[in-house]
Each structure stands twice: as structure tokens, then as C-alpha cells.
C-alpha atoms as a PDB file:
ATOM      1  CA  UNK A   1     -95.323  44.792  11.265  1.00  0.00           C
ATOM      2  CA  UNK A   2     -92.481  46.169  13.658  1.00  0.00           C
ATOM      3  CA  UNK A   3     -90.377  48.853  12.204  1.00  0.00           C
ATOM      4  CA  UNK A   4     -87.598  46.922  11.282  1.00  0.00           C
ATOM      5  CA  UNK A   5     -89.745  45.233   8.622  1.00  0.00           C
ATOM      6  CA  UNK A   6     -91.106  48.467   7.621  1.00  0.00           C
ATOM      7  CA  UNK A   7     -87.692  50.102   7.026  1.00  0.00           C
ATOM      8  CA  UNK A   8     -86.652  46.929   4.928  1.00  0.00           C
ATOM      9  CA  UNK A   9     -89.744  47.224   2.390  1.00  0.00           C
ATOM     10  CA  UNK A  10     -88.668  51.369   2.459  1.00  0.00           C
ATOM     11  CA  UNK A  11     -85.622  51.085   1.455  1.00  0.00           C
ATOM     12  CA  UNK A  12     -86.478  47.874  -0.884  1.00  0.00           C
ATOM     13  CA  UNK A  13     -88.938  49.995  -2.765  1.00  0.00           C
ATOM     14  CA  UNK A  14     -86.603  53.025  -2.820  1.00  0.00           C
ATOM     15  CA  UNK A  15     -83.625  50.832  -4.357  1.00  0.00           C
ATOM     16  CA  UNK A  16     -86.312  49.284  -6.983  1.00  0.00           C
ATOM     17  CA  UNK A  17     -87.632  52.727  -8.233  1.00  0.00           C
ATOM     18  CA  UNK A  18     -84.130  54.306  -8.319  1.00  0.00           C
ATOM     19  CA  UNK A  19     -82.837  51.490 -11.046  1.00  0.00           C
ATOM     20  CA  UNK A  20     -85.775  51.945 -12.737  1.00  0.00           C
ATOM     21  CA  UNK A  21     -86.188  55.433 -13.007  1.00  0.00           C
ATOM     22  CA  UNK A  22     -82.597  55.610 -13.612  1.00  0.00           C
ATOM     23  CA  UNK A  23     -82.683  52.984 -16.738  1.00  0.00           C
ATOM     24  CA  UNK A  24     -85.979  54.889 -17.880  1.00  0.00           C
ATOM     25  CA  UNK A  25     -83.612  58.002 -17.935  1.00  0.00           C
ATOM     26  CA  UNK A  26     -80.057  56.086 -19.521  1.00  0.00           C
ATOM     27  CA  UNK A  27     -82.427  55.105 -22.299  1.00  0.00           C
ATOM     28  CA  UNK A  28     -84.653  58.251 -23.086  1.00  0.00           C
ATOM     29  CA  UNK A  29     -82.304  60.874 -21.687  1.00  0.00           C
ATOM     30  CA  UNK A  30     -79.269  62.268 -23.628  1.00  0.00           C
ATOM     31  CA  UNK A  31     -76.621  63.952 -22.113  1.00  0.00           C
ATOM     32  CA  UNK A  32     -76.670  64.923 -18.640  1.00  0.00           C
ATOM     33  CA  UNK A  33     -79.656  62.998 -17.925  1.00  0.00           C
ATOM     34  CA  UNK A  34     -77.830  59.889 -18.950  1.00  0.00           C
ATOM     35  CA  UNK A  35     -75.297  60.180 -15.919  1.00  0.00           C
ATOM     36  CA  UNK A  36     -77.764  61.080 -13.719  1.00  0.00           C
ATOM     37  CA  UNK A  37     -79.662  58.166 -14.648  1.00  0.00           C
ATOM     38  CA  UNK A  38     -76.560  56.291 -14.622  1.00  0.00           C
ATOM     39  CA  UNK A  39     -76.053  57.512 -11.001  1.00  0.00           C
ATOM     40  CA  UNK A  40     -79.217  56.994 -10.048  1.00  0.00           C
ATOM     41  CA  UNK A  41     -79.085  52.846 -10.892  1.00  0.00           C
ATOM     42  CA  UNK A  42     -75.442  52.953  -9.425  1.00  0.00           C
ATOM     43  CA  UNK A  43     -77.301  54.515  -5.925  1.00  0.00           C
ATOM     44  CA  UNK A  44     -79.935  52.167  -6.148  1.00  0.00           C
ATOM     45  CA  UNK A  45     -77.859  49.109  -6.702  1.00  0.00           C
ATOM     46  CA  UNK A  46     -75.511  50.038  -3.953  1.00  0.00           C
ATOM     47  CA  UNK A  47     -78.712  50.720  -1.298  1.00  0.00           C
ATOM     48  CA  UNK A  48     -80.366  47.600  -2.485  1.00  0.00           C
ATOM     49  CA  UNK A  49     -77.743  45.000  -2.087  1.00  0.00           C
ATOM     50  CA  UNK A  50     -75.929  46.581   1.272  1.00  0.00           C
ATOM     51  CA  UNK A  51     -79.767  46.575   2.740  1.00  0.00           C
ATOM     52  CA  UNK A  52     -79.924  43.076   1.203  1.00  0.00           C
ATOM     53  CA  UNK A  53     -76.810  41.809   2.546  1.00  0.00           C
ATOM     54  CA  UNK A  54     -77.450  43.327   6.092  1.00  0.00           C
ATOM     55  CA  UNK A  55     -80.892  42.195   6.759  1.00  0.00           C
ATOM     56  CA  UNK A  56     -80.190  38.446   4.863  1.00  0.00           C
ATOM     57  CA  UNK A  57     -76.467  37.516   5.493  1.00  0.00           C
ATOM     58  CA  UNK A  58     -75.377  39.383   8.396  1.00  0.00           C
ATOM     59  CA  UNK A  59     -75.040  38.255  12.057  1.00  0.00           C
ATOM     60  CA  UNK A  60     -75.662  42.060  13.218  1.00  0.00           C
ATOM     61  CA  UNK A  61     -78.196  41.593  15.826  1.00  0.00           C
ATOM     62  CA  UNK A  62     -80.979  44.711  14.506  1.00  0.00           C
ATOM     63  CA  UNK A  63     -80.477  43.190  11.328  1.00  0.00           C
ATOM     64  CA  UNK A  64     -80.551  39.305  11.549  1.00  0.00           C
ATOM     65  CA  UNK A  65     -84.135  39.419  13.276  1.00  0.00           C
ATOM     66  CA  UNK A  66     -86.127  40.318  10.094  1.00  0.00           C
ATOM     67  CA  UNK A  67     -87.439  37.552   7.724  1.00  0.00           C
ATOM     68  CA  UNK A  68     -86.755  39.382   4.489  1.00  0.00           C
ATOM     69  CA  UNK A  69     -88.246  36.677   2.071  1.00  0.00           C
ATOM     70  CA  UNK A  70     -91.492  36.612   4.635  1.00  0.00           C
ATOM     71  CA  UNK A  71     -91.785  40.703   4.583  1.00  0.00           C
ATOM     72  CA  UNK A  72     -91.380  40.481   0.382  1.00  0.00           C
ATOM     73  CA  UNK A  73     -93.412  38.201  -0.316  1.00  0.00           C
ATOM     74  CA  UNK A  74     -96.474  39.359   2.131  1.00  0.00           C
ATOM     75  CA  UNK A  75     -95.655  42.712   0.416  1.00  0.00           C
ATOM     76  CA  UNK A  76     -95.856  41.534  -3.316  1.00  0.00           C
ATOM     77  CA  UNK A  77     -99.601  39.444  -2.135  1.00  0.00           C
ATOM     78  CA  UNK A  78    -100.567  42.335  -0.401  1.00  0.00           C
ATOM     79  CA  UNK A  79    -100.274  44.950  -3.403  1.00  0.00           C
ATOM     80  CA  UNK A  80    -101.756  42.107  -6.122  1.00  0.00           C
ATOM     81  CA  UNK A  81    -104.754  41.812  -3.898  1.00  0.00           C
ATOM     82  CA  UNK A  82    -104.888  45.798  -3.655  1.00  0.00           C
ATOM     83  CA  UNK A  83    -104.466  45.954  -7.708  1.00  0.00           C
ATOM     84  CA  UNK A  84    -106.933  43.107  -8.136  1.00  0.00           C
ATOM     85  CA  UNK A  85    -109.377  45.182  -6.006  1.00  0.00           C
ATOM     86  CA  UNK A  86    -108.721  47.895  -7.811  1.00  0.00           C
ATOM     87  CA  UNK A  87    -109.558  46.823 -11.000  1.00  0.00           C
ATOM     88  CA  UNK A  88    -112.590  45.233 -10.293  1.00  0.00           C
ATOM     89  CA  UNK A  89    -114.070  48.786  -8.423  1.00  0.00           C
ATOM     90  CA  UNK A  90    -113.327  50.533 -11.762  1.00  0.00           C
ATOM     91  CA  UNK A  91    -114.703  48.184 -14.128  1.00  0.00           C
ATOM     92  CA  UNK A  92    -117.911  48.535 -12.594  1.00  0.00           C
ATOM     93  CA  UNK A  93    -117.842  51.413 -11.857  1.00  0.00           C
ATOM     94  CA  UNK A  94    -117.098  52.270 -15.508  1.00  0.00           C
ATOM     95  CA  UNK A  95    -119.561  49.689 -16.363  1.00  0.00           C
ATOM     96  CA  UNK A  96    -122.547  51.417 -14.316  1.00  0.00           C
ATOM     97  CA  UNK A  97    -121.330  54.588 -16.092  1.00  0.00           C
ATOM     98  CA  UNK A  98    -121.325  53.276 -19.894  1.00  0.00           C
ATOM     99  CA  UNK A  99    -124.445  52.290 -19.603  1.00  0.00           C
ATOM    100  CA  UNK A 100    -126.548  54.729 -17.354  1.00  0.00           C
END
């Protein structure tokens, strides 16, 4: 993975967790946390789609080289498989420990 691809599932995974944290916040927060979840989704939005829009529709010559559907997907088998793993490690594990 060069470092091009790198930065693109970086800032992907930054814009993600900032809409979610900042809907999380709009609809458990009052007051001031409201705005600053609403500011939060607004800064993730704007991140995600100007990354999006430079790495997928641009002609900008860092930017055109990556393969962002490639580098997402790879990314989304890559952390299943890692979950997957996961979950089978602490089932037996808690399976060894039940019943010892």
C-alpha cells in the first residue's frame, strides 16, 4: 500500500467517525453538544466528499492514481476477516474458560 492509498482510508475513516459521532451527539446531546455535533457531521461531510471528489473525479495527477473503490473494498474484507478472527479467538477462549 503506497501512501497515497493510506492517506485516502485516513481521511475516509476520519470523515465516517466524525458523522457518526456527531449524529450520536445531535441525538443524545442537548444544547451545546447539539451544535457541536452538528459541526462535527457538517466537518465530516465536507472532508469526506472533497477527499471523495479529489481522489475519484479529479484529473489532479497525486490524486487520479489511487483506485478508491479497490483501497475500500480491500479495507472493508480486510477488517471482516480481522472481526471474524476475532470472534472465533474469544469464543474459545471463553469456551476453555467456562468449562475448566
Amino acid at each position: 500500500m503506497d501512501w497515497l492509498s493510506f492517506l485516502t482510508l485516513a481521511i475516509f475513516a476520519f470523515a465516517l467517525i466524525m458523522v457518526l459521532a456527531g449524529v450520536f451527539s445531535v441525538i443524545f446531546g442537548s444544547g451545546r453538544s447539539r451544535a457541536c455535533g452538528i459541526a462535527m457531521s457538517v466537518v465530516g461531510l465536507v472532508v469526506g466528499v472533497v477527499w471523495a471528489y479529489l481522489v475519484g473525479m479529479s484529473d489532479i495527477p497525486p490524486f487520479c492514481d489511487v483506485d478508491t473503490l479497490e483501497i475500500v473494498y480491500s479495507a472493508i474484507v480486510d477488517v471482516l476477516a480481522i472481526a471474524m478472527g476475532a470472534i472465533v479467538a474469544v469464543a474459545i477462549f471463553l469456551v476453555v474458560v467456562l468449562k475448566s
